[in-house]
Protein backbone atom coordinates (compact mmCIF):
# COMPACT_ATOMS: atom_id res chain seq x y z
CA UNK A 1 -15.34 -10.81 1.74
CA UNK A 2 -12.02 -9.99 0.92
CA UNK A 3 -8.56 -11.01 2.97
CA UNK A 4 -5.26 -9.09 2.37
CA UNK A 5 -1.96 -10.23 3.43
CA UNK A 6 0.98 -7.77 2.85
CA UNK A 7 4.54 -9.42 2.99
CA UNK A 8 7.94 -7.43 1.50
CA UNK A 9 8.64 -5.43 4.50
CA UNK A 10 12.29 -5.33 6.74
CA UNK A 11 15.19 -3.28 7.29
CA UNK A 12 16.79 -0.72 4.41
CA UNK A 13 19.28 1.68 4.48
CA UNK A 14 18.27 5.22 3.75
CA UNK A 15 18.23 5.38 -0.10
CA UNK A 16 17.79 1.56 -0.69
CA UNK A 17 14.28 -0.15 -2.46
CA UNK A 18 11.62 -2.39 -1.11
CA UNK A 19 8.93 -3.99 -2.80
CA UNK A 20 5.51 -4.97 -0.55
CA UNK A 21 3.31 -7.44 -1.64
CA UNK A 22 -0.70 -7.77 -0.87
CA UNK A 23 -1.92 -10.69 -1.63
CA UNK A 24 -5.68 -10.73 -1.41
CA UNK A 25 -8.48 -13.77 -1.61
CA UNK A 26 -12.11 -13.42 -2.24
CA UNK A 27 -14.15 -13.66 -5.69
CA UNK A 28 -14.68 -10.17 -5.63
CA UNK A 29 -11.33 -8.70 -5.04
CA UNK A 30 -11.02 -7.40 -8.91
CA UNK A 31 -14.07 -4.87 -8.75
CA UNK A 32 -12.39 -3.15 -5.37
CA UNK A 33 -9.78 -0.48 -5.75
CA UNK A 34 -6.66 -0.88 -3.47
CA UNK A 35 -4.69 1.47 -1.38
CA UNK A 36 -1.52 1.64 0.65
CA UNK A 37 -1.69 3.06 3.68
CA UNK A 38 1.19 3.73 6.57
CA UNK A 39 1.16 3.89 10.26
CA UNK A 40 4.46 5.61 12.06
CA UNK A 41 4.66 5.15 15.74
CA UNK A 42 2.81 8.06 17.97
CA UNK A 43 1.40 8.82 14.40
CA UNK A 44 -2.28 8.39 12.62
CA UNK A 45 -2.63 6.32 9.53
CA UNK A 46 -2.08 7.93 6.40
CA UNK A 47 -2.77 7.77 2.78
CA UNK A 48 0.25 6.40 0.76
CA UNK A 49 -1.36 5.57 -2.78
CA UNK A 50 -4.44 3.96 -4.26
CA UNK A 51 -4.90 2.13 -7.61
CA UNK A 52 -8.29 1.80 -9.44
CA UNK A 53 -9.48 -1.91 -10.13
CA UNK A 54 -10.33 -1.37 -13.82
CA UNK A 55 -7.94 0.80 -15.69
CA UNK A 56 -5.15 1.28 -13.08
CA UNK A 57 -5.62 4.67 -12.44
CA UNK A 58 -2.96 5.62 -9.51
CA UNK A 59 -3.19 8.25 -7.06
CA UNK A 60 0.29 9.05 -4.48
CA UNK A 61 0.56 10.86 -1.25
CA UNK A 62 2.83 14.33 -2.45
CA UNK A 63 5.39 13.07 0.62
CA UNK A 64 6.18 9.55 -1.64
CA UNK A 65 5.25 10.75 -5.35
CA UNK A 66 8.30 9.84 -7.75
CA UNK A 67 9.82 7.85 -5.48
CA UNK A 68 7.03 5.06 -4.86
CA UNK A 69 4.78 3.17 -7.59
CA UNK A 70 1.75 0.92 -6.87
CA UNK A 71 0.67 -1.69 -9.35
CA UNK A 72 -1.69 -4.73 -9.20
CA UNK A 73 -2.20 -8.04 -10.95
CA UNK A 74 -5.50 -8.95 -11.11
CA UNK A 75 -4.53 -12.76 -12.38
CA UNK A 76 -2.73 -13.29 -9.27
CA UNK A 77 -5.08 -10.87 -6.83
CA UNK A 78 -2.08 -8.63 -6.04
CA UNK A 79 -1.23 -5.39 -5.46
CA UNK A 80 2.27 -4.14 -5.31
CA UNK A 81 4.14 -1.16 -3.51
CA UNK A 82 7.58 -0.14 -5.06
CA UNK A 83 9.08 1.99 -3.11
CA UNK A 84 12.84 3.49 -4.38
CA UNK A 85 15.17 6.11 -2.77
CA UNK A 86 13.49 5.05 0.64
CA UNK A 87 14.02 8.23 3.63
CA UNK A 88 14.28 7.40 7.50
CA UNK A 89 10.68 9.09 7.56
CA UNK A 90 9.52 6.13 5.41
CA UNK A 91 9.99 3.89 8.39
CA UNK A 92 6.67 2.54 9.29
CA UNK A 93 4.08 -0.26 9.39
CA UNK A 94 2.50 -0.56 5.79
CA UNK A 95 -1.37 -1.61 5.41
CA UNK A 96 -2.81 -2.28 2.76
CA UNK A 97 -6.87 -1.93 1.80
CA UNK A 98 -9.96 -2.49 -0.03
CA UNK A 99 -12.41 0.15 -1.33
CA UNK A 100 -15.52 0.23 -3.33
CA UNK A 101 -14.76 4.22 -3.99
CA UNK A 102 -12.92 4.88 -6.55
CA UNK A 103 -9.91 7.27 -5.47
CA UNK A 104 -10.85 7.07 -1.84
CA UNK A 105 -7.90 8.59 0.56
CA UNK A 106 -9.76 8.42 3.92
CA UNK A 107 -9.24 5.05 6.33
CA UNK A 108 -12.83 5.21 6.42
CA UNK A 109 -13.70 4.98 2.76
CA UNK A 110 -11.82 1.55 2.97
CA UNK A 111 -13.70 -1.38 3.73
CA UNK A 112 -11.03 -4.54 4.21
CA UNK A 113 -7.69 -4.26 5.91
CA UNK A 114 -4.61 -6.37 6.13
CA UNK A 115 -2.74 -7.13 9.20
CA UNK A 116 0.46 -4.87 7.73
CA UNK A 117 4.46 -4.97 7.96
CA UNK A 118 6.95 -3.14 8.67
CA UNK A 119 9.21 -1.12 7.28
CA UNK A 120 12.22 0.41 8.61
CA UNK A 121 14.76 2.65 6.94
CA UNK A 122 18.17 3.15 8.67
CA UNK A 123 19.94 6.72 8.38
């Protein structure tokens, strides 16, 4: 069993920087990989980035690649979403997720989910 809370989320002007935070619990969190995932209003969940457990291997959605960086710290079970030169289209709620498959993009490849939070960026 793993649990994820996420935490980092709130209000940013258009071009402004949040970092999210998923902190995770469970002996086994260290041998899943991680992903970020984002849910707009009226809109499906999509893939936002994914980080291997071992050697950190990251993987970005074309729509936030340069502009957002995912990171983890296995000593303190957390995974990390920087996310720079934020657009009004970022706005959204922000999940974050547990995988045994390594490089996994599909909601259903991802086995634990956090409750998310949100993230809204002003124009």
């Amino acid at each position: 069993q793993v649990k994820l809370v996420e935490s980092g989320g709130g209000l940013v002007q258009a071009g402004g920087s949040l970092r999210l935070s998923c902190a995770a619990s469970g002996r086994t969190f260290r041998s899943y990989h991680m992903g970020w995932f984002r849910q707009a209003p009226g809109k499906e969940r999509e893939f936002v980035a994914s980080i291997n457990w071992s050697f950190g291997i990251t993987d970005y959605a074309d729509s936030v690649k340069g502009r957002f960086t995912i990171s983890r710290d296995n000593a303190k079970n957390t995974v990390y979403l920087q996310m720079n030169s934020l657009k009004p289209e970022d706005t959204a709620a922000y999940y974050c997720a547990a995988s045994q498959t390594f490089g996994a993009k599909s909601r259903a490849s991802y086995t634990y989910w956090g409750h998310g939070t949100q993230v809204t960026v002003s124009s």
